[in-house]
C-alpha atoms as a PDB file:
ATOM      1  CA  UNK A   1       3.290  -9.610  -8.988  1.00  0.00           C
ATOM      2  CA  UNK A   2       3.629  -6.221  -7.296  1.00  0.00           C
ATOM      3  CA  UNK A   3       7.050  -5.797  -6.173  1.00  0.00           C
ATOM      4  CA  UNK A   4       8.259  -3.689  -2.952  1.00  0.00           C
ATOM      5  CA  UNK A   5      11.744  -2.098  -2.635  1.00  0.00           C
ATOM      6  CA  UNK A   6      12.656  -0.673   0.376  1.00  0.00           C
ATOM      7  CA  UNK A   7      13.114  -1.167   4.498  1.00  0.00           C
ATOM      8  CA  UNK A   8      12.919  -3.910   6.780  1.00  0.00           C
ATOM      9  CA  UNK A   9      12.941  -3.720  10.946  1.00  0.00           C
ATOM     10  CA  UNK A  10      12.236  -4.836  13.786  1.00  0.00           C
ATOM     11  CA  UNK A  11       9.956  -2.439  15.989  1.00  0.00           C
ATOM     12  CA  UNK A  12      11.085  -2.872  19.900  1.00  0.00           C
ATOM     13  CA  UNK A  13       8.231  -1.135  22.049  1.00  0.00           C
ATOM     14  CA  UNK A  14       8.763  -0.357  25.653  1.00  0.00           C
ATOM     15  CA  UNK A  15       5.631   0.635  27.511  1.00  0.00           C
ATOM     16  CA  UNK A  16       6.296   2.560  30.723  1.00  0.00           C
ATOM     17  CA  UNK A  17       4.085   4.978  32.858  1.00  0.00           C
ATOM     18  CA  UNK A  18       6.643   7.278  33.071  1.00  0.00           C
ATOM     19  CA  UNK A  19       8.566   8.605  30.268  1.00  0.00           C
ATOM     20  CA  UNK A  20      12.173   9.283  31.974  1.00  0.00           C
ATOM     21  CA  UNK A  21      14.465  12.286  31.587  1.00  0.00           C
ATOM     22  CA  UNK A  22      18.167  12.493  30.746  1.00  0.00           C
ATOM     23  CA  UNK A  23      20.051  10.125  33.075  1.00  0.00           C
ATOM     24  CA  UNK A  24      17.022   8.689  34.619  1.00  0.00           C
ATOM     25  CA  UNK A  25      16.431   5.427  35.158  1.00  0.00           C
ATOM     26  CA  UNK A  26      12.775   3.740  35.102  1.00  0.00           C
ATOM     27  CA  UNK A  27      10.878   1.038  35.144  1.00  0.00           C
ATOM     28  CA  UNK A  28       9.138  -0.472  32.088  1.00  0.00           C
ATOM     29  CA  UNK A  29       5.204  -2.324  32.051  1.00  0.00           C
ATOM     30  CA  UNK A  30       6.090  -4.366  28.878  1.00  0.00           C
ATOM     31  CA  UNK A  31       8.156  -5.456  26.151  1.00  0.00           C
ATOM     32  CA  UNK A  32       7.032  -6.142  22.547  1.00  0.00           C
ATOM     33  CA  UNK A  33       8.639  -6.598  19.279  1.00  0.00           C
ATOM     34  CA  UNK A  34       6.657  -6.181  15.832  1.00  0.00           C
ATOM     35  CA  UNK A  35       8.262  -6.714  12.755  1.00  0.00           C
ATOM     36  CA  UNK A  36       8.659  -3.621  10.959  1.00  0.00           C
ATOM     37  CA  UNK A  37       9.722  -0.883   7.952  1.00  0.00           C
ATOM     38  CA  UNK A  38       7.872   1.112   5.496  1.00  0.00           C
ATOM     39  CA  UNK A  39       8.796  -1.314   2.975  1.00  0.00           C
ATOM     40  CA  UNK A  40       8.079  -4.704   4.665  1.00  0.00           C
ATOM     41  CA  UNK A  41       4.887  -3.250   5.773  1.00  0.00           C
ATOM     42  CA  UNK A  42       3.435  -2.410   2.351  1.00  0.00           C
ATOM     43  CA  UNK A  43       4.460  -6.207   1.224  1.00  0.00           C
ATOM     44  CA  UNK A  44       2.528  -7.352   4.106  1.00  0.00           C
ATOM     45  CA  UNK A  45      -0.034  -5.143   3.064  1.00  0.00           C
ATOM     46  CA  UNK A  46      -0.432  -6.542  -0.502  1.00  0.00           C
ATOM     47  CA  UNK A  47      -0.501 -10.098   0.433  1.00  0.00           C
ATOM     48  CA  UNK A  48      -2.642 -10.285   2.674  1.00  0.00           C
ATOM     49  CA  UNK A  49      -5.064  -8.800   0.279  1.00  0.00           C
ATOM     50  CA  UNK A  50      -4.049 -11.848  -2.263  1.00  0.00           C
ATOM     51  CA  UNK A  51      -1.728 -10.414  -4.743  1.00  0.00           C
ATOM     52  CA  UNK A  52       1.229 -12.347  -5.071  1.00  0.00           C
ATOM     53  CA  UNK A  53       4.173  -9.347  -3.485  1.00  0.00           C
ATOM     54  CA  UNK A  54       7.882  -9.650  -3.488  1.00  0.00           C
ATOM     55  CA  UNK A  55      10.137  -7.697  -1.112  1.00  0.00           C
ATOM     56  CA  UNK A  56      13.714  -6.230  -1.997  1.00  0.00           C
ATOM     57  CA  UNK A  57      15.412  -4.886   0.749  1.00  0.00           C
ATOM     58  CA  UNK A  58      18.427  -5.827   3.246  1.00  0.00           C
ATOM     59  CA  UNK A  59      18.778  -6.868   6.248  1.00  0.00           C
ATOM     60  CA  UNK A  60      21.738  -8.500   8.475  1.00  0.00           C
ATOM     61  CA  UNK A  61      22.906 -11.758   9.309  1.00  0.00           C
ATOM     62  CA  UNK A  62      21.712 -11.342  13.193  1.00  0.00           C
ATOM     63  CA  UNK A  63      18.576 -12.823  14.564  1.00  0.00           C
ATOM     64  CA  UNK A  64      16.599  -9.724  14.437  1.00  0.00           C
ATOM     65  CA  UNK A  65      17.013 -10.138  10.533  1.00  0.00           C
ATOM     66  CA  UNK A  66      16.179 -13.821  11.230  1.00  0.00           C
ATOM     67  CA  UNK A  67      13.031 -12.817  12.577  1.00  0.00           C
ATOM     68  CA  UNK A  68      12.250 -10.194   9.803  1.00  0.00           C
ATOM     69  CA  UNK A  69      12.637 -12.716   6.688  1.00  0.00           C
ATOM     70  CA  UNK A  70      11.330 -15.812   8.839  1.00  0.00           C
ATOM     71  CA  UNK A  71       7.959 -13.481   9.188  1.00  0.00           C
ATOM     72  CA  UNK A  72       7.359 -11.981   5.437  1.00  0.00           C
ATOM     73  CA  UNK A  73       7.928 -15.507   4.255  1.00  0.00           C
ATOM     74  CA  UNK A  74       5.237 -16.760   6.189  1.00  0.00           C
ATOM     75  CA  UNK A  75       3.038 -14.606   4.847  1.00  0.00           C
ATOM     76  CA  UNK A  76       4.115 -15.572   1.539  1.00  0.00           C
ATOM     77  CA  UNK A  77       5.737 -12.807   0.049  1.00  0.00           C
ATOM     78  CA  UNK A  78       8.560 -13.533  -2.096  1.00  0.00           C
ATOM     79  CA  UNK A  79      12.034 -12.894  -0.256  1.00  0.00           C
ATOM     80  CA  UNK A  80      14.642 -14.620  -3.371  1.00  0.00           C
ATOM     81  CA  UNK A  81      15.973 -11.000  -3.902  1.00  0.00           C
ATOM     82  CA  UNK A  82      16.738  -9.936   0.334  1.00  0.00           C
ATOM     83  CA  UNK A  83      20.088  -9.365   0.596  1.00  0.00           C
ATOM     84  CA  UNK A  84      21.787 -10.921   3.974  1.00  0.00           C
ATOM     85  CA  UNK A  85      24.889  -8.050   4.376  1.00  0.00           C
ATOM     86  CA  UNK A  86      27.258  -9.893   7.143  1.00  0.00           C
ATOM     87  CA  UNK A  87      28.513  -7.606   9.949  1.00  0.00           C
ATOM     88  CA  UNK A  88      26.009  -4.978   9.988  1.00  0.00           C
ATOM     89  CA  UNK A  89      22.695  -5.187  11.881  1.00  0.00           C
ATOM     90  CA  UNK A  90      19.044  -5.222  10.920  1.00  0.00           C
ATOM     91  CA  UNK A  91      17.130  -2.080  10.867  1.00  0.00           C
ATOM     92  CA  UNK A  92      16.102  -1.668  14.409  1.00  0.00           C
ATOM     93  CA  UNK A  93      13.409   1.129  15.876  1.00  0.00           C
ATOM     94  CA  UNK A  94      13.771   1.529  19.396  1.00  0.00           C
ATOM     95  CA  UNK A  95      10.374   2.938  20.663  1.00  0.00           C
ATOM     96  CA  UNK A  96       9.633   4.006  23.940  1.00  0.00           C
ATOM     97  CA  UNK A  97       5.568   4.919  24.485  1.00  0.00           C
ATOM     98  CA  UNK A  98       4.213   6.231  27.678  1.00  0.00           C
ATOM     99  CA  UNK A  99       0.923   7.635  27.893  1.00  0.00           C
ATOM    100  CA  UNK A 100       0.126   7.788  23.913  1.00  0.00           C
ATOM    101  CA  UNK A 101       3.341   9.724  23.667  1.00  0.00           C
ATOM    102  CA  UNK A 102       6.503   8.310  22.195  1.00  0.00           C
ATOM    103  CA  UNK A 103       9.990   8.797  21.378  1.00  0.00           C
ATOM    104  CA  UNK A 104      11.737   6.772  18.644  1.00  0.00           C
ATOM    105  CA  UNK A 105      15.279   6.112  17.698  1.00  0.00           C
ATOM    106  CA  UNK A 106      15.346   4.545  14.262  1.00  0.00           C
ATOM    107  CA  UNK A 107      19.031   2.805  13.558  1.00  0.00           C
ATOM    108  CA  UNK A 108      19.120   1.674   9.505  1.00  0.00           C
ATOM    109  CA  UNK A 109      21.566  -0.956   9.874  1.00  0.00           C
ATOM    110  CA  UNK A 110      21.162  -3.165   6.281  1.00  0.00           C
ATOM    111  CA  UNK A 111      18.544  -1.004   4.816  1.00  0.00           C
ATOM    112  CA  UNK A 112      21.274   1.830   3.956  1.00  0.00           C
ATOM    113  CA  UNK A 113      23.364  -0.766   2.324  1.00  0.00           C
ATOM    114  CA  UNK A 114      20.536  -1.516  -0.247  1.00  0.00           C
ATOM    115  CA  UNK A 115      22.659   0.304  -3.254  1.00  0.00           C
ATOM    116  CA  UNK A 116      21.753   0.595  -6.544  1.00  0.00           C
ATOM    117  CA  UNK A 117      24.514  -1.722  -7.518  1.00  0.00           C
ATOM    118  CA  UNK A 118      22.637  -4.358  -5.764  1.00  0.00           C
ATOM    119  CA  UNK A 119      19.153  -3.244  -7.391  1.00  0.00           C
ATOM    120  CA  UNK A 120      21.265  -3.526 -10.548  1.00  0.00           C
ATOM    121  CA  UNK A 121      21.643  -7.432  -9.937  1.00  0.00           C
ATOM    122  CA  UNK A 122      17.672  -7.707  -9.601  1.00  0.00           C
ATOM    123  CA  UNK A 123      16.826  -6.111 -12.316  1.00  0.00           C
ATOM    124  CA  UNK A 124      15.636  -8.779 -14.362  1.00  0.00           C
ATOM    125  CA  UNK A 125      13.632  -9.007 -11.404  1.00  0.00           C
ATOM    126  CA  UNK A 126      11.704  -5.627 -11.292  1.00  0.00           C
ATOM    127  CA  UNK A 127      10.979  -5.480 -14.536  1.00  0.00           C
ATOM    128  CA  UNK A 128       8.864  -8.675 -14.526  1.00  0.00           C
ATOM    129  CA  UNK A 129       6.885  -6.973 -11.924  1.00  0.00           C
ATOM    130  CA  UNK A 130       3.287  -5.896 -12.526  1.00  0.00           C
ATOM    131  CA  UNK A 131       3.705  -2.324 -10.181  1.00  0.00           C
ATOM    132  CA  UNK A 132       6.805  -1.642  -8.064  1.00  0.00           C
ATOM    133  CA  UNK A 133       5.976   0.743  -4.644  1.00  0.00           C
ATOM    134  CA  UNK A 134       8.927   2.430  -3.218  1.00  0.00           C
ATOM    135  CA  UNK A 135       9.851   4.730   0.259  1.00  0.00           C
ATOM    136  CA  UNK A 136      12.279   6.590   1.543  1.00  0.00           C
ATOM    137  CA  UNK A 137      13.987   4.462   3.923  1.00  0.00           C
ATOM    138  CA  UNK A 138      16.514   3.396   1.907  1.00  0.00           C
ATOM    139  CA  UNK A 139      19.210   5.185   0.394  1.00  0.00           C
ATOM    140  CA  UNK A 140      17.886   8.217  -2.115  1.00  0.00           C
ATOM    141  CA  UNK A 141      19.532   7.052  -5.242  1.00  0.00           C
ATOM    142  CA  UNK A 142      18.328   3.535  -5.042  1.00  0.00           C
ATOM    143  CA  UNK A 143      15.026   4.944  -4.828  1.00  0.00           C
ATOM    144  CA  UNK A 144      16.255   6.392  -8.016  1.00  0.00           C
ATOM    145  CA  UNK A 145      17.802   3.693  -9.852  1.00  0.00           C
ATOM    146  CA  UNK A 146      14.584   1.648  -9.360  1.00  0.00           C
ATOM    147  CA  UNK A 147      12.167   4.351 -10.404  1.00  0.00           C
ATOM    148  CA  UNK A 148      14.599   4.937 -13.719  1.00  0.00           C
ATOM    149  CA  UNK A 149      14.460   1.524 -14.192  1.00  0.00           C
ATOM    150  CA  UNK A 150      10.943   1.375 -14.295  1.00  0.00           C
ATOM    151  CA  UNK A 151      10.532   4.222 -16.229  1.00  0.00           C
ATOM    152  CA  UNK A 152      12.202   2.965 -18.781  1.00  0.00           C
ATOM    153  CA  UNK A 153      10.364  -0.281 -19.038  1.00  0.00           C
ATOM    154  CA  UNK A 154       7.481   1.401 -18.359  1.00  0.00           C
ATOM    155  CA  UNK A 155       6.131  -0.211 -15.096  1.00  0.00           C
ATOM    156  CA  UNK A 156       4.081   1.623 -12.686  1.00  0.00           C
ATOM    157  CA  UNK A 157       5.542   3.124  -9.593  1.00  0.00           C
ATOM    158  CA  UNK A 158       3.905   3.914  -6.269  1.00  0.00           C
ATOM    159  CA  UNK A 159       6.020   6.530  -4.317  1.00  0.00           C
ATOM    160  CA  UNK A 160       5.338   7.595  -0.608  1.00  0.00           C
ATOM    161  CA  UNK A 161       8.178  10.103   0.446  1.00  0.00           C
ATOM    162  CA  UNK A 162       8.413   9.241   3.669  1.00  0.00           C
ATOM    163  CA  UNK A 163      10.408  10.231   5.281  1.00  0.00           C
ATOM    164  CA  UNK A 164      10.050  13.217   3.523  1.00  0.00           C
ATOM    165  CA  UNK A 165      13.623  14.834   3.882  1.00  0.00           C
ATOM    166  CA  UNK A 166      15.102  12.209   1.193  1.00  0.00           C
ATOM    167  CA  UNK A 167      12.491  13.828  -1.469  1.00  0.00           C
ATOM    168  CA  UNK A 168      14.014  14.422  -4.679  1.00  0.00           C
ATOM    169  CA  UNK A 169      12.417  16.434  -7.471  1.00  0.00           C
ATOM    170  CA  UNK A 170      14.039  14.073  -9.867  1.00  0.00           C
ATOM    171  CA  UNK A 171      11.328  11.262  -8.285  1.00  0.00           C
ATOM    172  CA  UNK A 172       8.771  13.498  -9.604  1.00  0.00           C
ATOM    173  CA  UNK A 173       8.328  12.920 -13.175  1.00  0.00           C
ATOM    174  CA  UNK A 174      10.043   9.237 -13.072  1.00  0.00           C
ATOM    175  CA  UNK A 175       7.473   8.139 -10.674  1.00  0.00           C
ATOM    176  CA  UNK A 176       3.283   7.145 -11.851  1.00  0.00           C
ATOM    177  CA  UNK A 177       1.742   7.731  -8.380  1.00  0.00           C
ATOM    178  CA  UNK A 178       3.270  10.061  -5.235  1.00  0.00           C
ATOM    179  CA  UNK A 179       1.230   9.442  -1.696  1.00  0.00           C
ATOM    180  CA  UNK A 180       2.375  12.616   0.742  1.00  0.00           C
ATOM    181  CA  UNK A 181       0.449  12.555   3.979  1.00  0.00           C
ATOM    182  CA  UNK A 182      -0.770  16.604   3.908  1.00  0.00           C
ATOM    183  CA  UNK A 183       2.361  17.604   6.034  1.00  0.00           C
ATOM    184  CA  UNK A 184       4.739  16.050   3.956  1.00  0.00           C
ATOM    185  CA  UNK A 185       2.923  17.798   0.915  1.00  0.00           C
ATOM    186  CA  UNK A 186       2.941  21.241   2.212  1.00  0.00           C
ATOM    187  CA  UNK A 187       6.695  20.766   3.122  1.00  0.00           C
ATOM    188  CA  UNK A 188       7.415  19.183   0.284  1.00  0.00           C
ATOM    189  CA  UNK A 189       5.555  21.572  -2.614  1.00  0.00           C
ATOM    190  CA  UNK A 190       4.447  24.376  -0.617  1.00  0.00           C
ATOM    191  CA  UNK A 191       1.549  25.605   0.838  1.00  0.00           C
ATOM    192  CA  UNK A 192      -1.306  25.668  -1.501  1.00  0.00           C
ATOM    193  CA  UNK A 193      -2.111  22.231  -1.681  1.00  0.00           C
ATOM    194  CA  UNK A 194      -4.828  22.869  -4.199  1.00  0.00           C
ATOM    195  CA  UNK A 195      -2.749  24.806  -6.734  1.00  0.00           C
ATOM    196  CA  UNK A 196       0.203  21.767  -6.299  1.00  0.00           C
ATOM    197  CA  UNK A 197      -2.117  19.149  -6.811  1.00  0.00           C
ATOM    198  CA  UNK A 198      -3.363  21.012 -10.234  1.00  0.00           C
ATOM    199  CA  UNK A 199       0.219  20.563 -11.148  1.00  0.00           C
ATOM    200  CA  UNK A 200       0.281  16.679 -10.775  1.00  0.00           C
ATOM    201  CA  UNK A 201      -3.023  15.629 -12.278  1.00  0.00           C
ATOM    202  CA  UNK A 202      -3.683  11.962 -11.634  1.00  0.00           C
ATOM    203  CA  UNK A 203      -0.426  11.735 -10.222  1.00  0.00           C
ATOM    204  CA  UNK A 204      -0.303  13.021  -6.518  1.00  0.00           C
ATOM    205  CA  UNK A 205      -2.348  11.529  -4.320  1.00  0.00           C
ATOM    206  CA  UNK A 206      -2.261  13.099  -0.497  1.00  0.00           C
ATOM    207  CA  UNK A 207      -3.365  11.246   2.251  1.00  0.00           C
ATOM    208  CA  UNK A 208      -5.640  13.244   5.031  1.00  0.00           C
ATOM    209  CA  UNK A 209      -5.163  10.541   7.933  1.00  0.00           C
ATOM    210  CA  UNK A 210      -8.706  10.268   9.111  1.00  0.00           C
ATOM    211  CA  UNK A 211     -10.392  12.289   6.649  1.00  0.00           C
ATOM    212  CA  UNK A 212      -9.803  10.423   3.846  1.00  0.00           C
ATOM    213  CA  UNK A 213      -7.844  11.517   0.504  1.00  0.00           C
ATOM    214  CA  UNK A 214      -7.690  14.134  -2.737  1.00  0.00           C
ATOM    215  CA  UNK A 215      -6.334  14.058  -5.579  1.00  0.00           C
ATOM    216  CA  UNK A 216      -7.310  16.031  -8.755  1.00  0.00           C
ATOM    217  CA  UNK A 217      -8.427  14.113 -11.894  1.00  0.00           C
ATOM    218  CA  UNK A 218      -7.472  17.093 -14.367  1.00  0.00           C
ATOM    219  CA  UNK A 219     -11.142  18.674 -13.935  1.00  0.00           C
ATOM    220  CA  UNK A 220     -11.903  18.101 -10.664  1.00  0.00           C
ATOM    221  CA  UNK A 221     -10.517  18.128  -7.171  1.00  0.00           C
ATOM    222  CA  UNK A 222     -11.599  14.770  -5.688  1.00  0.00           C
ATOM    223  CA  UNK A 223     -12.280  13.973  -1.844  1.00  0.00           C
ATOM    224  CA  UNK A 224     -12.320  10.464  -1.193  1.00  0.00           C
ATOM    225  CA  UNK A 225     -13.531  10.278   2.455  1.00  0.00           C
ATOM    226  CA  UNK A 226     -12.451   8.020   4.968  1.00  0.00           C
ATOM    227  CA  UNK A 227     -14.551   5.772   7.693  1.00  0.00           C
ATOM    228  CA  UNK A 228     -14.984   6.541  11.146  1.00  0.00           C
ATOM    229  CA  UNK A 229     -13.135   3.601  13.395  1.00  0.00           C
ATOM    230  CA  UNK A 230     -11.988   3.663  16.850  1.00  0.00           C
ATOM    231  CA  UNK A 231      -8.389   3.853  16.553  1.00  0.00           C
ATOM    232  CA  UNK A 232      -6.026   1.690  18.521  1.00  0.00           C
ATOM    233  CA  UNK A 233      -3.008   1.920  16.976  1.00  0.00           C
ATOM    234  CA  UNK A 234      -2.518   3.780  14.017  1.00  0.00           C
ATOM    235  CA  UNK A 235       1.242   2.984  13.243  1.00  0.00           C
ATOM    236  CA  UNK A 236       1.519   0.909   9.458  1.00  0.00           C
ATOM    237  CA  UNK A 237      -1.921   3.028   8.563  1.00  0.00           C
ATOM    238  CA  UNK A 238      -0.386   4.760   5.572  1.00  0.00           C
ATOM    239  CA  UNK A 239       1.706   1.511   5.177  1.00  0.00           C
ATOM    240  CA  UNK A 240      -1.646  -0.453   4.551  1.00  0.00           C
ATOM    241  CA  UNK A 241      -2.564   2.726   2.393  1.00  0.00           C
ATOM    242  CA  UNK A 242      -0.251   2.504  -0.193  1.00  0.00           C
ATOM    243  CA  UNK A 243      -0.319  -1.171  -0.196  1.00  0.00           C
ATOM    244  CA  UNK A 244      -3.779  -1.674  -0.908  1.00  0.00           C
ATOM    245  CA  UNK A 245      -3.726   1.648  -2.999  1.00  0.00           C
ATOM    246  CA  UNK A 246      -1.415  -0.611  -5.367  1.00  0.00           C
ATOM    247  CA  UNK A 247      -3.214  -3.583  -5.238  1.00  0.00           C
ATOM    248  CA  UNK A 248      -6.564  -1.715  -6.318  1.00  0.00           C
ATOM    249  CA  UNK A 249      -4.590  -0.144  -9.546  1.00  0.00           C
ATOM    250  CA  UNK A 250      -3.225  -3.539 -10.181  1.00  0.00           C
ATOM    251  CA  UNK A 251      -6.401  -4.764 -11.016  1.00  0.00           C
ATOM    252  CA  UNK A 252      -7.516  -2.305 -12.871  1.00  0.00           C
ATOM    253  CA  UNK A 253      -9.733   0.132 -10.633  1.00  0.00           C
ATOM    254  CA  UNK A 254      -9.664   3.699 -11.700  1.00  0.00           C
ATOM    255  CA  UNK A 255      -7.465   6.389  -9.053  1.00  0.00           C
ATOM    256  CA  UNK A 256     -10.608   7.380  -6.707  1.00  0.00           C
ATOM    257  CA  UNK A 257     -12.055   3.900  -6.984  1.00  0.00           C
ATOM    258  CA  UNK A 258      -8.336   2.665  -5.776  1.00  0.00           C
ATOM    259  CA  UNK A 259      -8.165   5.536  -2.963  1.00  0.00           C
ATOM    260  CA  UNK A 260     -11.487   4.441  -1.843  1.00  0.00           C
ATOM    261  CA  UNK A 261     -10.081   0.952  -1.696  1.00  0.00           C
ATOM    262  CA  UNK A 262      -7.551   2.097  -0.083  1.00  0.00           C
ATOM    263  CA  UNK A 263      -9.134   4.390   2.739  1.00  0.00           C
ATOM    264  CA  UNK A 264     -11.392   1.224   3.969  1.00  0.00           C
ATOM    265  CA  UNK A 265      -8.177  -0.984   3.971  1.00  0.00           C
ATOM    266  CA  UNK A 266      -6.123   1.384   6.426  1.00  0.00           C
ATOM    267  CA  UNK A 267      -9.388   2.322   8.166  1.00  0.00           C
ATOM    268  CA  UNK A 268      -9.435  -1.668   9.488  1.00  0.00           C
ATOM    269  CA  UNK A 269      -5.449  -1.303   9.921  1.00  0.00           C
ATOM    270  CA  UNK A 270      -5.936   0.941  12.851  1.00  0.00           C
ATOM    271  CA  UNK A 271      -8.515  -0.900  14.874  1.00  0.00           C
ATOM    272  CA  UNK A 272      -5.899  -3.600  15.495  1.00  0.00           C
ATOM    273  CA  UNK A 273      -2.182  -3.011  17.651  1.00  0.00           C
ATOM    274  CA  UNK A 274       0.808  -3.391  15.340  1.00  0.00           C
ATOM    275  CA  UNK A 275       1.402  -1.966  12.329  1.00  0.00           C
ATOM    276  CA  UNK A 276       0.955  -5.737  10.489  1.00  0.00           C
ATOM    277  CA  UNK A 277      -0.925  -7.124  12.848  1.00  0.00           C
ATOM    278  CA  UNK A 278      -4.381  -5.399  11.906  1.00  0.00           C
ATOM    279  CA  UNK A 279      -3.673  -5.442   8.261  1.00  0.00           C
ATOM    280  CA  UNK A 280      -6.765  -6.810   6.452  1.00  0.00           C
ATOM    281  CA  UNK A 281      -7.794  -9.557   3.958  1.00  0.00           C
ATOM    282  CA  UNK A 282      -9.723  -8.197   0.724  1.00  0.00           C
ATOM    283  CA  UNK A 283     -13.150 -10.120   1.961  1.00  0.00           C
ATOM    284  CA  UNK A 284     -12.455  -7.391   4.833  1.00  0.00           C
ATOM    285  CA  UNK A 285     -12.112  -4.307   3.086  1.00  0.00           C
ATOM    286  CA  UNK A 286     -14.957  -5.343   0.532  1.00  0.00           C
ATOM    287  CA  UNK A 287     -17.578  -5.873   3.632  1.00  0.00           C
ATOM    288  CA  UNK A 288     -16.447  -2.399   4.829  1.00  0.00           C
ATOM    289  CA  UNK A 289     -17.234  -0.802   1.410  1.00  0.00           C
ATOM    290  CA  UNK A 290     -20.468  -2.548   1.217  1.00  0.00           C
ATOM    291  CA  UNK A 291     -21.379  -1.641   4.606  1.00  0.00           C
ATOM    292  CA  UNK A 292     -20.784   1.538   3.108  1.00  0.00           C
ATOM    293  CA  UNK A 293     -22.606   1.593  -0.030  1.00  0.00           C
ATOM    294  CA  UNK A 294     -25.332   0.341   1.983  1.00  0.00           C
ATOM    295  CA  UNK A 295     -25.251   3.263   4.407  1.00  0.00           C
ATOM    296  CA  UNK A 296     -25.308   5.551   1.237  1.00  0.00           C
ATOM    297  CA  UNK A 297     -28.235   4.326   0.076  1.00  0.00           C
ATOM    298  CA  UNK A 298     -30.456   4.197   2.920  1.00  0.00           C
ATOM    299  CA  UNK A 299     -29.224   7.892   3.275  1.00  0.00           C
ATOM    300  CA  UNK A 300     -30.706   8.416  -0.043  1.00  0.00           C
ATOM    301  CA  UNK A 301     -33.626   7.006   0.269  1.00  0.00           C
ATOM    302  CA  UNK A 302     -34.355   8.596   3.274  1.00  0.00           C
ATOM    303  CA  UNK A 303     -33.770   6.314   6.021  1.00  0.00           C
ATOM    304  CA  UNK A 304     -30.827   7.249   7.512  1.00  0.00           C
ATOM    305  CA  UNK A 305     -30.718  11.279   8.913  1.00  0.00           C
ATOM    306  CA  UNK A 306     -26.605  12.571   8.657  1.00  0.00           C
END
């Protein structure tokens, strides 16, 4: 069981040809809502690749939260441990896109009443758990009290510090694994990505969007590259990342073999619109390594000119 703590929304997006200015009013092509959150997304993420994934999180007694547990629970992931706060709303992200440009008012609701007090309840919980993956869109020191927790019962802990202003240096020896997207790693440990990543051997992992991963192994700076797709909507891409990323270590696949996994599981997230929507099964993300492997070695044997 690979356990998820952290945020659950709903995503209302507002298409509109024209994106209006202060006290304008204008006229909209579309409505959709997506379910949503960092930390429902990476549940979604892991079961749909087949590993059994429970969600902790909050969300409110409206029908947007309604909507939110009705859809991780039929995608089986485990949803005993939610916790329904009355009188407060569901996480909501009000997005507005026009013309691949977007602007994006994200209200917490629930999620910022996930305290560690309430992680305290479900601890018995986490610590049956095989990996536990964690993000910043709940409060900073629940982050905490989970990664402490696992620490101490020494359970393996994905991290992706998004978003990145919560960051604590404390997460960085209490947690196994960071994931910073390149931005977030240069803001985050400075500029020399190559010297920081020497620091956290085996540890921090940063994501290149469509040019794959790196990490270093202790010896060796590893690139991991990614797959060329198509995009059509990249929003849950490092979502699916760190999902799959955790489902790949679960089973026991070594870090580059995991952030290979993991690049060819986002890489399919993206040709789909909705962050869970394109999210794919492991038969998926297996024929897109093979296709792969077998484009590596007709390259080598000569049949394929790069």
């Amino acid at each position: 069981m690979i356990t998820v703590v952290g945020s659950i929304n709903i995503d209302l997006v507002v298409q509109t040809d024209h994106m209006p200015e202060q006290g304008e009013t204008t006229l909209g092509n579309s409505l959709s809502i997506f379910t949503g959150g960092k930390g429902a997304n990476q549940a979604v993420a892991i079961s749909r690749l087949g590993m059994n994934a429970q969600f902790i999180g909050a969300c409110g007694t409206d029908e947007y939260g309604k909507i939110a547990l009705s859809s991780l629970k039929k995608k089986n992931i485990k949803t005993d441990q939610v916790f329904i706060v009355p009188d407060v709303s569901t996480g909501v992200a009000s997005i507005i896109v026009s013309n691949s440009d977007n602007r994006i008012i994200v209200i917490p609701g629930a999620n910022h009443l996930l305290t560690p007090e309430k992680i305290s309840l479900v601890k018995d919980e986490i610590v049956k758990s095989e990996m536990v993956v964690l993000q910043l869109e709940i409060p900073p020191e629940t982050v905490q009290a989970v990664l402490e927790i696992c620490h101490e019962h020494q359970i393996p802990t994905i991290l992706n510090p998004a978003p990145m202003d919560k960051f604590k240096k404390d997460f960085i020896d209490l947690a196994t694994y960071i994931t910073p997207n390149e931005t977030e790693c240069i803001s985050l440990f400075g500029e020399n990505i190559e010297e920081t990543l020497e620091q956290y051997p085996n540890k921090l992992v940063v994501t290149l969007g469509d040019k794959g991963a790196r990490f270093y192994d202790g010896g060796k700076h590893v690139y991991v590259k990614s797959y060329p797709v198509k995009a059509v909507d990249t929003t849950g891409a490092g979502d699916t990342f760190n999902g799959s990323f955790a489902v790949a270590l679960t089973e026991g696949k070594t870090i580059e073999e995991a952030v290979r996994f993991a690049n060819a599981s986002a890489s399919l997230s993206v040709e789909k619109k909705g962050a869970q929507t394109g999210m794919p099964s492991y038969e998926m993300v297996l024929n897109r390594l093979g296709e792969d492997e077998a484009a590596s070695s007709l390259s080598k044997a000569g049949l394929i000119v790069n």
